[in-house]
PDB file of N, CA and C in Angstrom:
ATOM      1  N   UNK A   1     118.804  77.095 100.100  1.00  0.00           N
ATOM      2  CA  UNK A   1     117.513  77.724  99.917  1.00  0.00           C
ATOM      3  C   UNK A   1     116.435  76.668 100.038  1.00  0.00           C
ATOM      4  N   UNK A   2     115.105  77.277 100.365  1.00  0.00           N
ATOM      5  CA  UNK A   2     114.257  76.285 100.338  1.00  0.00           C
ATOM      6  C   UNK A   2     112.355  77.079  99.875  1.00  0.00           C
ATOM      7  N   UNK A   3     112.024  76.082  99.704  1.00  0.00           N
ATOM      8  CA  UNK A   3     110.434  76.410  98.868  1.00  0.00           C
ATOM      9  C   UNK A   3     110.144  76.563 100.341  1.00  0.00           C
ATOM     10  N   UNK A   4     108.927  77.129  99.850  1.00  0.00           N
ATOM     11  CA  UNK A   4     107.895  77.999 101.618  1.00  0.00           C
ATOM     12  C   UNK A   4     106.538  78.152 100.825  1.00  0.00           C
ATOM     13  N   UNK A   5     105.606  78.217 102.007  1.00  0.00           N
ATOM     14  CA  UNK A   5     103.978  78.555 101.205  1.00  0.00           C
ATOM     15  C   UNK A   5     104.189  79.862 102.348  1.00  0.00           C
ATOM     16  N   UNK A   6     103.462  81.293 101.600  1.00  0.00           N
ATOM     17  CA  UNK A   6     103.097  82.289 102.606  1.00  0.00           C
ATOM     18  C   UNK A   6     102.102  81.506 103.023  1.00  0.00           C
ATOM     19  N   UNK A   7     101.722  81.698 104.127  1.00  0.00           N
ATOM     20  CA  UNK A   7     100.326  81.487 105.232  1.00  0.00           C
ATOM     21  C   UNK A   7      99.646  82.858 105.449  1.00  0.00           C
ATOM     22  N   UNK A   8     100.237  83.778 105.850  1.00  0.00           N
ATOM     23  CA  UNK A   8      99.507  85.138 106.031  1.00  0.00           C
ATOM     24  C   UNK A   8     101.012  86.621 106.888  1.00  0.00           C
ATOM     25  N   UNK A   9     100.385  87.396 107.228  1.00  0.00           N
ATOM     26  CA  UNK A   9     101.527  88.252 107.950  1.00  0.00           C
ATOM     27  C   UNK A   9     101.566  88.567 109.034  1.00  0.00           C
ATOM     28  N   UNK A  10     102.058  89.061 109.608  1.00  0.00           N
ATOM     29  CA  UNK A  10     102.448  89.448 111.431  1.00  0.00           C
ATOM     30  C   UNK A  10     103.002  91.195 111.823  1.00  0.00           C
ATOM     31  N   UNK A  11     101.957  91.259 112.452  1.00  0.00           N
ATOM     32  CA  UNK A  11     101.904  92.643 113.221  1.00  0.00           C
ATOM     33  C   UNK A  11     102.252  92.687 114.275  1.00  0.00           C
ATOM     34  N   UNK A  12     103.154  93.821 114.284  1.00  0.00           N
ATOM     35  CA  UNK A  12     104.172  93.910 115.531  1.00  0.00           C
ATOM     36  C   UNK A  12     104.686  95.125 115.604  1.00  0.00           C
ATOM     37  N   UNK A  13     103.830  96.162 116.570  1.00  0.00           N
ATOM     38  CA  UNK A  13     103.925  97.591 116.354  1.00  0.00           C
ATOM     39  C   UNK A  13     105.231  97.907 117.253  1.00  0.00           C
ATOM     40  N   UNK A  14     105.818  97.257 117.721  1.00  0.00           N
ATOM     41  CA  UNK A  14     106.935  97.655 118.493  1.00  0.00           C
ATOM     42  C   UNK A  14     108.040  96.881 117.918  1.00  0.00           C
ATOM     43  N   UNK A  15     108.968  97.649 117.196  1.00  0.00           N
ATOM     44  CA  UNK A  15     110.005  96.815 116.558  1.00  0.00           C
ATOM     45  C   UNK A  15     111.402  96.924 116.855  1.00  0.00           C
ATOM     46  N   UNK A  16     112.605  95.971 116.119  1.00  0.00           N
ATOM     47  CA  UNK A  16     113.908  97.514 115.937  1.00  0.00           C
ATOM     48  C   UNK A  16     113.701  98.253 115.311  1.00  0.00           C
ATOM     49  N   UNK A  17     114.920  98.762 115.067  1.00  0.00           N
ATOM     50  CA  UNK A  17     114.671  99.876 113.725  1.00  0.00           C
ATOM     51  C   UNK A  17     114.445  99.328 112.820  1.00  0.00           C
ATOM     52  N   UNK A  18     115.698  98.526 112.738  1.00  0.00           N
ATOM     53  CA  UNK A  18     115.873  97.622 111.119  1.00  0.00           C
ATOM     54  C   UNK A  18     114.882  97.083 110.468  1.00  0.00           C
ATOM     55  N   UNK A  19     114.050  97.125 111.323  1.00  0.00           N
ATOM     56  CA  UNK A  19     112.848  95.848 110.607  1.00  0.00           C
ATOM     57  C   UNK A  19     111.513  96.806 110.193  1.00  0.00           C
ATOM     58  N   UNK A  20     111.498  98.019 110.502  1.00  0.00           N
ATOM     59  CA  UNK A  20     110.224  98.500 110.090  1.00  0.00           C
ATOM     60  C   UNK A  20     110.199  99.107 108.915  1.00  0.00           C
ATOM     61  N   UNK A  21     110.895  98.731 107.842  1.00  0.00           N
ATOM     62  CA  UNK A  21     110.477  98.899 106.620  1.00  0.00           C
ATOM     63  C   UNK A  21     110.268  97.628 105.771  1.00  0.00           C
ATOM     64  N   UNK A  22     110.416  96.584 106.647  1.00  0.00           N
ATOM     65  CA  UNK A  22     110.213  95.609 105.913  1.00  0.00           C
ATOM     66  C   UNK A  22     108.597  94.701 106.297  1.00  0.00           C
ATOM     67  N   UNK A  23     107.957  93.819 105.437  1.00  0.00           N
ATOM     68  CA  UNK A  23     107.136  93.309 106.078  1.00  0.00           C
ATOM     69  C   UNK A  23     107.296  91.517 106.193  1.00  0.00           C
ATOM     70  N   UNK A  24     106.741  91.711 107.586  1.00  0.00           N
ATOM     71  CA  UNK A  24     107.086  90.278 107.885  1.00  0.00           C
ATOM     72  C   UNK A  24     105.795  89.187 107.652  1.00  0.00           C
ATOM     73  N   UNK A  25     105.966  88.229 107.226  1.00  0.00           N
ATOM     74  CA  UNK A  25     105.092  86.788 106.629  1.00  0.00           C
ATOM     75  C   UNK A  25     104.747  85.950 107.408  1.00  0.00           C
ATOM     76  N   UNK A  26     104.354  85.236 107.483  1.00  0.00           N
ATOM     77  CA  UNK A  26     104.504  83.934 108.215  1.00  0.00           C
ATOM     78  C   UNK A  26     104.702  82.792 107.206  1.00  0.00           C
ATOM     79  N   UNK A  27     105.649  81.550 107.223  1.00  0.00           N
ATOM     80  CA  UNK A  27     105.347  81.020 106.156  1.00  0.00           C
ATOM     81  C   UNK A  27     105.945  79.358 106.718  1.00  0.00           C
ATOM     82  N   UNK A  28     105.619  78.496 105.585  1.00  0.00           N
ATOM     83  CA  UNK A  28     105.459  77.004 106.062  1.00  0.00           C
ATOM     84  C   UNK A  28     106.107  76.672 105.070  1.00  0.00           C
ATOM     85  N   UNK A  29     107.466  75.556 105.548  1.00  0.00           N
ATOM     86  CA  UNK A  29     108.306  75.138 104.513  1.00  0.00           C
ATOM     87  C   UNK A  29     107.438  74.051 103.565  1.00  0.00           C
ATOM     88  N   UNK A  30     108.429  73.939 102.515  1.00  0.00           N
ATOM     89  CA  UNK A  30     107.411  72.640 101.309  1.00  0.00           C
ATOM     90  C   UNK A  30     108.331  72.118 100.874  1.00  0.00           C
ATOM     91  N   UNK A  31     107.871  70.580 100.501  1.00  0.00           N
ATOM     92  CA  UNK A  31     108.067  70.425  99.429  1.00  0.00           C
ATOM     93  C   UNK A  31     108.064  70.739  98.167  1.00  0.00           C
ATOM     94  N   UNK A  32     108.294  69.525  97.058  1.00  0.00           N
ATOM     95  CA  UNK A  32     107.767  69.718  95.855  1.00  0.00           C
ATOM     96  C   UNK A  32     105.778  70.265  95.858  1.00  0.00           C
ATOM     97  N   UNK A  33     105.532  69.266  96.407  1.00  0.00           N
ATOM     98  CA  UNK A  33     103.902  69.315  96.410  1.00  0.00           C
ATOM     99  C   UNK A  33     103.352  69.002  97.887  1.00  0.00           C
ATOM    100  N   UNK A  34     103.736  69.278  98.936  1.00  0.00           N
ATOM    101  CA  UNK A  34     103.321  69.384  99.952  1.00  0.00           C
ATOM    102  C   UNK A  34     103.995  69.614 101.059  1.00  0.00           C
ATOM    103  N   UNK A  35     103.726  70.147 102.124  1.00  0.00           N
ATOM    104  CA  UNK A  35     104.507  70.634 103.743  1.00  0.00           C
ATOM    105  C   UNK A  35     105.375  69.571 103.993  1.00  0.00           C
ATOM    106  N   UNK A  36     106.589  70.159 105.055  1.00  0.00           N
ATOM    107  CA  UNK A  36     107.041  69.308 105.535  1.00  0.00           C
ATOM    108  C   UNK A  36     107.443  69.581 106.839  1.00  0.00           C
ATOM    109  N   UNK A  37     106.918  70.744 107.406  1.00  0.00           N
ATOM    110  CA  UNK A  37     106.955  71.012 108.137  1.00  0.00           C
ATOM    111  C   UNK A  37     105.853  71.348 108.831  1.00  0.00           C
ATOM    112  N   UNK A  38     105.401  71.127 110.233  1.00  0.00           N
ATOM    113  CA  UNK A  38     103.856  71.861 110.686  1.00  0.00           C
ATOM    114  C   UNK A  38     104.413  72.769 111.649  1.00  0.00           C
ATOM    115  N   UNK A  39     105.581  73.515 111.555  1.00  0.00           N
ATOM    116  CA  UNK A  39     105.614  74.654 112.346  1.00  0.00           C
ATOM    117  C   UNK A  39     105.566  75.619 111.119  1.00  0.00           C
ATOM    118  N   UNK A  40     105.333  76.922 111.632  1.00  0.00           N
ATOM    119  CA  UNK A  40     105.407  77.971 111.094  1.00  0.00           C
ATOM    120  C   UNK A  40     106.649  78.647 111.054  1.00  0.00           C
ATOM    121  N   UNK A  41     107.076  79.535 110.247  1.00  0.00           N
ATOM    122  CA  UNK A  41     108.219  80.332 110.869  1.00  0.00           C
ATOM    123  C   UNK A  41     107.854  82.241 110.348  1.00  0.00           C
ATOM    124  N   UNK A  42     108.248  83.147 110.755  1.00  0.00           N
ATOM    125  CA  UNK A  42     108.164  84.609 110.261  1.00  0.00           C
ATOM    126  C   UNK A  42     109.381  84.359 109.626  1.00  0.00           C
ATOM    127  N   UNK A  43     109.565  85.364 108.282  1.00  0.00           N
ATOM    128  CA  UNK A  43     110.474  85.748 107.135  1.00  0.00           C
ATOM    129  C   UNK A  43     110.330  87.191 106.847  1.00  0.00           C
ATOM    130  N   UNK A  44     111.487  87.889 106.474  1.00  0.00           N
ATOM    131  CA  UNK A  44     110.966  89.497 106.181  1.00  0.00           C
ATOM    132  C   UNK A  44     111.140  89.023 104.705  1.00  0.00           C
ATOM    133  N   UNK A  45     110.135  90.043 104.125  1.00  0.00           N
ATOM    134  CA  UNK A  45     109.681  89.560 102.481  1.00  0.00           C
ATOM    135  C   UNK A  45     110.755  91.273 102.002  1.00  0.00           C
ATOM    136  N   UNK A  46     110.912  90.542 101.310  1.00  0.00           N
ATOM    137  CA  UNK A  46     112.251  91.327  99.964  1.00  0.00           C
ATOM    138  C   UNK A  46     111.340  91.302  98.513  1.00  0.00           C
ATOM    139  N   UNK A  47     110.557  90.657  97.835  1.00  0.00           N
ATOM    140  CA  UNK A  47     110.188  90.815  96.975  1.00  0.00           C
ATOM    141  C   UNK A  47     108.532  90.925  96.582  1.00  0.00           C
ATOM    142  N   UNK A  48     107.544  91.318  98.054  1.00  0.00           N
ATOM    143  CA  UNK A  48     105.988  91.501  97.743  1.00  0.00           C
ATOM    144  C   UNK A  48     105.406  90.772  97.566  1.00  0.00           C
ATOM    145  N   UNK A  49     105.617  89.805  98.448  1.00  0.00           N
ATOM    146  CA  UNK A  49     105.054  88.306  98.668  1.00  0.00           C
ATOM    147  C   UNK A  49     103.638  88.483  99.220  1.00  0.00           C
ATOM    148  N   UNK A  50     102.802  87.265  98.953  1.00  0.00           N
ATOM    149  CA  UNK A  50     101.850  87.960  99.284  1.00  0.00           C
ATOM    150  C   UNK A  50     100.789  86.318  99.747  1.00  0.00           C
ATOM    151  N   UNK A  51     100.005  86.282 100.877  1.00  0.00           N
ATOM    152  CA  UNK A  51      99.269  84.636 101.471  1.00  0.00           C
ATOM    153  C   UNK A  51      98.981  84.548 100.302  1.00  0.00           C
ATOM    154  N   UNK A  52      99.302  82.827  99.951  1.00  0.00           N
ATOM    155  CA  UNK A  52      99.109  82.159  98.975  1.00  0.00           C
ATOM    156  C   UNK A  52     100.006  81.854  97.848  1.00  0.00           C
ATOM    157  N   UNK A  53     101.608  82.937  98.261  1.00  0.00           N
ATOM    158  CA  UNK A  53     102.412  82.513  97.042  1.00  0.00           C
ATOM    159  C   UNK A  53     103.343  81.473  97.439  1.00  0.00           C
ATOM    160  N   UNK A  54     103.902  80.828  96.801  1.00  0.00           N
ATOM    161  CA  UNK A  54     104.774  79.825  96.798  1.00  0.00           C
ATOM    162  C   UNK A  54     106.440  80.763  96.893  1.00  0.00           C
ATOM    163  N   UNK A  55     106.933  80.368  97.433  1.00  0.00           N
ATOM    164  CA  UNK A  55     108.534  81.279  97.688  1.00  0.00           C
ATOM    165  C   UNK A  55     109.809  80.782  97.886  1.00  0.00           C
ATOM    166  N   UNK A  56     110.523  81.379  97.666  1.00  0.00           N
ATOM    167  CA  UNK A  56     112.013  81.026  97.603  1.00  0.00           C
ATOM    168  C   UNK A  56     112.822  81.700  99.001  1.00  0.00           C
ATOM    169  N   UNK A  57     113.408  80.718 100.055  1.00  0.00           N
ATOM    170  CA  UNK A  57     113.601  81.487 101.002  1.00  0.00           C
ATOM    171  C   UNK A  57     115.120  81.223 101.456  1.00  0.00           C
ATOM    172  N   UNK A  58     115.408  81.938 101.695  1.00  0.00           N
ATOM    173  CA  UNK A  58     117.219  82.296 101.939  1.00  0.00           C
ATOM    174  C   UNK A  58     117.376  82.112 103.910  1.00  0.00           C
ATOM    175  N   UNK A  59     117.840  81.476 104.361  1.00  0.00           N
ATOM    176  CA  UNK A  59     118.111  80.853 105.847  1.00  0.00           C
ATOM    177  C   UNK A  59     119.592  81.348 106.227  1.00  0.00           C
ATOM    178  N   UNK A  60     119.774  81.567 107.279  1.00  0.00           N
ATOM    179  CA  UNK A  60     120.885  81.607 107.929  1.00  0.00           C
ATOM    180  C   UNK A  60     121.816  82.829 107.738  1.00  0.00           C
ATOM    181  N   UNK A  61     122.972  82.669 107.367  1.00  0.00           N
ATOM    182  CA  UNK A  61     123.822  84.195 106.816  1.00  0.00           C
ATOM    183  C   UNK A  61     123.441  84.810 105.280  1.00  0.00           C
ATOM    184  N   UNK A  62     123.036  83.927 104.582  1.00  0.00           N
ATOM    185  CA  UNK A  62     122.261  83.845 103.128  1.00  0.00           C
ATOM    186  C   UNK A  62     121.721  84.928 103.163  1.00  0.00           C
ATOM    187  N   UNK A  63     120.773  84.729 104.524  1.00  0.00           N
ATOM    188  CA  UNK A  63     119.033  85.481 104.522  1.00  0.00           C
ATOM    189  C   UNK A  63     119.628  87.200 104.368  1.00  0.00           C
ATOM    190  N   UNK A  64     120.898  87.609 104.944  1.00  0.00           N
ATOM    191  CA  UNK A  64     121.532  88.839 105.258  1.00  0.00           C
ATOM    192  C   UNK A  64     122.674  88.985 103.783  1.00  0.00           C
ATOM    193  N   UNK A  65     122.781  88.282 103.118  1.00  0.00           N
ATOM    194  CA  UNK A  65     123.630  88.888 101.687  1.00  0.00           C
ATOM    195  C   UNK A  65     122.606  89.848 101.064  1.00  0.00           C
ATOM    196  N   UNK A  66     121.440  89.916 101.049  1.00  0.00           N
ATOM    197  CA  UNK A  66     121.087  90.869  99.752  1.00  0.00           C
ATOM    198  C   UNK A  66     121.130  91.982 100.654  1.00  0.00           C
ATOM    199  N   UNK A  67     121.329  93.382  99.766  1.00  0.00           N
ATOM    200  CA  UNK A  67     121.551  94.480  99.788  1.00  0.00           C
ATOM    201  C   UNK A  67     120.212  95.407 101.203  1.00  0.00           C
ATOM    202  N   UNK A  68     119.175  94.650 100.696  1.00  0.00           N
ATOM    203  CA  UNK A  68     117.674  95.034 101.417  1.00  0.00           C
ATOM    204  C   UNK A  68     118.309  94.645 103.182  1.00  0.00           C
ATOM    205  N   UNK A  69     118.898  93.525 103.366  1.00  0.00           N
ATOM    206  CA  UNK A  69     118.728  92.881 104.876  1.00  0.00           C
ATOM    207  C   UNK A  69     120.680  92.984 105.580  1.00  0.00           C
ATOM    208  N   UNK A  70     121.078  93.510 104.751  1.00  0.00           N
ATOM    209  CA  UNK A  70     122.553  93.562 105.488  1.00  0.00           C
ATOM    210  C   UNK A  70     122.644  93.995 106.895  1.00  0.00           C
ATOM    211  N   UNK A  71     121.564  94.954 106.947  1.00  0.00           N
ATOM    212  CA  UNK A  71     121.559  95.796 108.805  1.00  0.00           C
ATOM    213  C   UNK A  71     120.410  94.915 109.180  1.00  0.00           C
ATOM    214  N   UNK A  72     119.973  94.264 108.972  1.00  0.00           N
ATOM    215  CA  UNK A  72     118.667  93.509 109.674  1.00  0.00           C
ATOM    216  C   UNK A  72     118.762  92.171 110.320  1.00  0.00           C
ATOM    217  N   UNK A  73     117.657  92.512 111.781  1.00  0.00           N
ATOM    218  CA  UNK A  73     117.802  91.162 112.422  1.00  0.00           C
ATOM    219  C   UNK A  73     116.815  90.365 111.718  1.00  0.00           C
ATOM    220  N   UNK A  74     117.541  89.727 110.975  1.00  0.00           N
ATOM    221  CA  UNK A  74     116.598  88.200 110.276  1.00  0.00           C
ATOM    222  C   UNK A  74     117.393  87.012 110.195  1.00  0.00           C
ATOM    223  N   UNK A  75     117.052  85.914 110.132  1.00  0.00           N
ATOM    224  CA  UNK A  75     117.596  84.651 109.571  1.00  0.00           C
ATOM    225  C   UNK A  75     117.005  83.937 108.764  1.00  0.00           C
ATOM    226  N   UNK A  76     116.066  84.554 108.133  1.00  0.00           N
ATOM    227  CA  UNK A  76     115.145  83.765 107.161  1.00  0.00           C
ATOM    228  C   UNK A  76     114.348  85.314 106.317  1.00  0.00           C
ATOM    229  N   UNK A  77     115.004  85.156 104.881  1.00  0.00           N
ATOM    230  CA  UNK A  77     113.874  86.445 104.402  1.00  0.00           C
ATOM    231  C   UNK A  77     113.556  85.473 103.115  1.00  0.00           C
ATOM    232  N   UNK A  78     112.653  86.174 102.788  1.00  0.00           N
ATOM    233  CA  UNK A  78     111.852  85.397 101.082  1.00  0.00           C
ATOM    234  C   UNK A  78     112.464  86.291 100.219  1.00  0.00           C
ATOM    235  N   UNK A  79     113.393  85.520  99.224  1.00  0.00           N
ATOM    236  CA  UNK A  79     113.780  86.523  98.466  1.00  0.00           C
ATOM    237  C   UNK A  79     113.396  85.718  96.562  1.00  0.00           C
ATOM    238  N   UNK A  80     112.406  85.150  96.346  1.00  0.00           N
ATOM    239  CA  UNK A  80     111.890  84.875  94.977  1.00  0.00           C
ATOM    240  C   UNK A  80     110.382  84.362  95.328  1.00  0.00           C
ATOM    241  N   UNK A  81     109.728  84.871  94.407  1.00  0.00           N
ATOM    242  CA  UNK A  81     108.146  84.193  94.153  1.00  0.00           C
ATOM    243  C   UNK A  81     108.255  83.549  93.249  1.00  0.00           C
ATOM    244  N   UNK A  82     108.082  82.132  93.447  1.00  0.00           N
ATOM    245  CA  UNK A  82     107.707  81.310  92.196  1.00  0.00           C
ATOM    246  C   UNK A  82     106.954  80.977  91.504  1.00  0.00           C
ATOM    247  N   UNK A  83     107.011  80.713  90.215  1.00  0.00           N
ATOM    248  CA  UNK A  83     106.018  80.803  89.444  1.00  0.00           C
ATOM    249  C   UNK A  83     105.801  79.294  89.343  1.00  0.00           C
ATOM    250  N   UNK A  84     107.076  78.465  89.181  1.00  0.00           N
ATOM    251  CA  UNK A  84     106.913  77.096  88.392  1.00  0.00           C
ATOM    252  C   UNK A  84     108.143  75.873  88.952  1.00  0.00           C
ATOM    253  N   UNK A  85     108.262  75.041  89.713  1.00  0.00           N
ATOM    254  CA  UNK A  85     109.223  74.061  89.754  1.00  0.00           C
ATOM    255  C   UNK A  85     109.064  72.904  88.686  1.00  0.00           C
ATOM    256  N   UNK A  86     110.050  72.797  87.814  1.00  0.00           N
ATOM    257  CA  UNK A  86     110.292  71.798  87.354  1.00  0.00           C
ATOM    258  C   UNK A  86     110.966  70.454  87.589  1.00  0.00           C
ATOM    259  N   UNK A  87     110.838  69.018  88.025  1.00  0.00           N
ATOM    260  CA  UNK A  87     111.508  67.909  88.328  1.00  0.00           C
ATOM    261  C   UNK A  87     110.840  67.490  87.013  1.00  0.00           C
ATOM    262  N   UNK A  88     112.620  66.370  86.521  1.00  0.00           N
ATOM    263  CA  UNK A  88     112.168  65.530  85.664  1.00  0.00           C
ATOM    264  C   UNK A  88     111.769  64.298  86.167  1.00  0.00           C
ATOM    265  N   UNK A  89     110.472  63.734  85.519  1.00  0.00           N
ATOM    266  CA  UNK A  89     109.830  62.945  85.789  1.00  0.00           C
ATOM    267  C   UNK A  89     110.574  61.061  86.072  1.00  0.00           C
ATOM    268  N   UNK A  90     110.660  60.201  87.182  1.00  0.00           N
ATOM    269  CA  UNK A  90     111.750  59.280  87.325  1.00  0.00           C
ATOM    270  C   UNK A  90     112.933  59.151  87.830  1.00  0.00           C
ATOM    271  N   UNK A  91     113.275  60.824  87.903  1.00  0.00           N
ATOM    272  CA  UNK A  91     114.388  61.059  88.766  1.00  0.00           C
ATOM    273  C   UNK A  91     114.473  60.877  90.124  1.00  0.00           C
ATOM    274  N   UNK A  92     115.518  60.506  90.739  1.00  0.00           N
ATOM    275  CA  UNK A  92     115.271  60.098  92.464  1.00  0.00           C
ATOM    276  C   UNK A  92     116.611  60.976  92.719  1.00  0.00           C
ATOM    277  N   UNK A  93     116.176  61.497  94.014  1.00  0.00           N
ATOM    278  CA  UNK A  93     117.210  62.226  94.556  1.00  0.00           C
ATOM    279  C   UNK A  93     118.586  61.536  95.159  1.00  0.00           C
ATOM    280  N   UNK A  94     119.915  61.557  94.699  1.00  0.00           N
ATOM    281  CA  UNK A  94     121.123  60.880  95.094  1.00  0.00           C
ATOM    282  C   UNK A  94     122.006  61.538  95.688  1.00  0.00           C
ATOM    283  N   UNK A  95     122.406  60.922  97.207  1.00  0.00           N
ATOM    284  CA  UNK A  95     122.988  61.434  98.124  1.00  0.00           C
ATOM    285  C   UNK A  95     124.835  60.522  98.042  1.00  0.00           C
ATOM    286  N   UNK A  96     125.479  61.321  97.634  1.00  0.00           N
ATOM    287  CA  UNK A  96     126.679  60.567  97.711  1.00  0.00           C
ATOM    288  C   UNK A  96     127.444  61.047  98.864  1.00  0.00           C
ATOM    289  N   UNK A  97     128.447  60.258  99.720  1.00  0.00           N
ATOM    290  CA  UNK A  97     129.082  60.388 101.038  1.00  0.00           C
ATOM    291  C   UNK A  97     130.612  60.437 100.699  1.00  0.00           C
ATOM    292  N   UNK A  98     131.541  60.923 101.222  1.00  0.00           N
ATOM    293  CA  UNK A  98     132.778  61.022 101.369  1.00  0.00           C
ATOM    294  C   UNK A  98     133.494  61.132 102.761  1.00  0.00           C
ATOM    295  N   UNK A  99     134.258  59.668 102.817  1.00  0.00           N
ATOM    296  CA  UNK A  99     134.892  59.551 104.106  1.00  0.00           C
ATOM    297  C   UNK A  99     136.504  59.945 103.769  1.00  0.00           C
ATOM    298  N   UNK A 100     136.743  60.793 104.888  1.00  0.00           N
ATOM    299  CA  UNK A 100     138.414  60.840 105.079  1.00  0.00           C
ATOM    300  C   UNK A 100     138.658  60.496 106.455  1.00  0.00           C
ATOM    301  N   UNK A 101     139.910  60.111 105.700  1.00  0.00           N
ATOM    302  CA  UNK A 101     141.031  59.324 106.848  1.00  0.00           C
ATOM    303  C   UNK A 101     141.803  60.166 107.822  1.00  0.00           C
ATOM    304  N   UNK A 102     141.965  60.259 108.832  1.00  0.00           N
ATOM    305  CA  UNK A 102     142.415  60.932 109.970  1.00  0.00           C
ATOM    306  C   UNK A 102     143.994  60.933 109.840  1.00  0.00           C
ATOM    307  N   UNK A 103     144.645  60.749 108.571  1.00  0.00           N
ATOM    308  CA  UNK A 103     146.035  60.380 108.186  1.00  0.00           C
ATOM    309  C   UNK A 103     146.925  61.689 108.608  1.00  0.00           C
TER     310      UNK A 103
END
């Protein structure tokens, strides 16, 4: 999963089926406290997202587990509005590696 800022939404009077009950966003991945991305991407919103919220967004086969998007062409839907991220303060992010042997 990953944090997203809505940017605004996208109109598109000619659809599949699947998709016209849902509404689609436009939205910009984030960080903790700022972009990290300068592309945009569309998301179908699952929970009434709305420009300006901060979001929780589900990618790939993820985006199609909840109940709302099982028949839908998406790969990216918003499925939490956030209210609040917490990091503890000093913490650094640690990446540990694991090699195997071709035995």
């Amino acid at each position: 999963m990953q944090l997203g800022d809505v940017l605004g939404s996208v109109t598109a009077p000619e659809q599949v089926s699947s998709l016209r009950s849902h509404r689609l966003l436009v939205v910009q991945r984030v960080g903790i406290d700022r972009p990290t991305d300068t592309l945009c991407e569309v998301a179908v919103d699952l929970v009434g997202a709305g420009p300006g919220d901060r979001v929780l967004l589900a990618r790939g086969s993820a985006a199609r587990l909840a109940p709302e998007t099982r028949t839908v062409a998406t790969d990216l839907a918003i499925v939490a509005i956030v209210d609040s991220v917490d990091v503890t303060e000093g913490l650094t992010a640690r990446v540990s590696m694991t090699t195997r042997s071709a035995d």
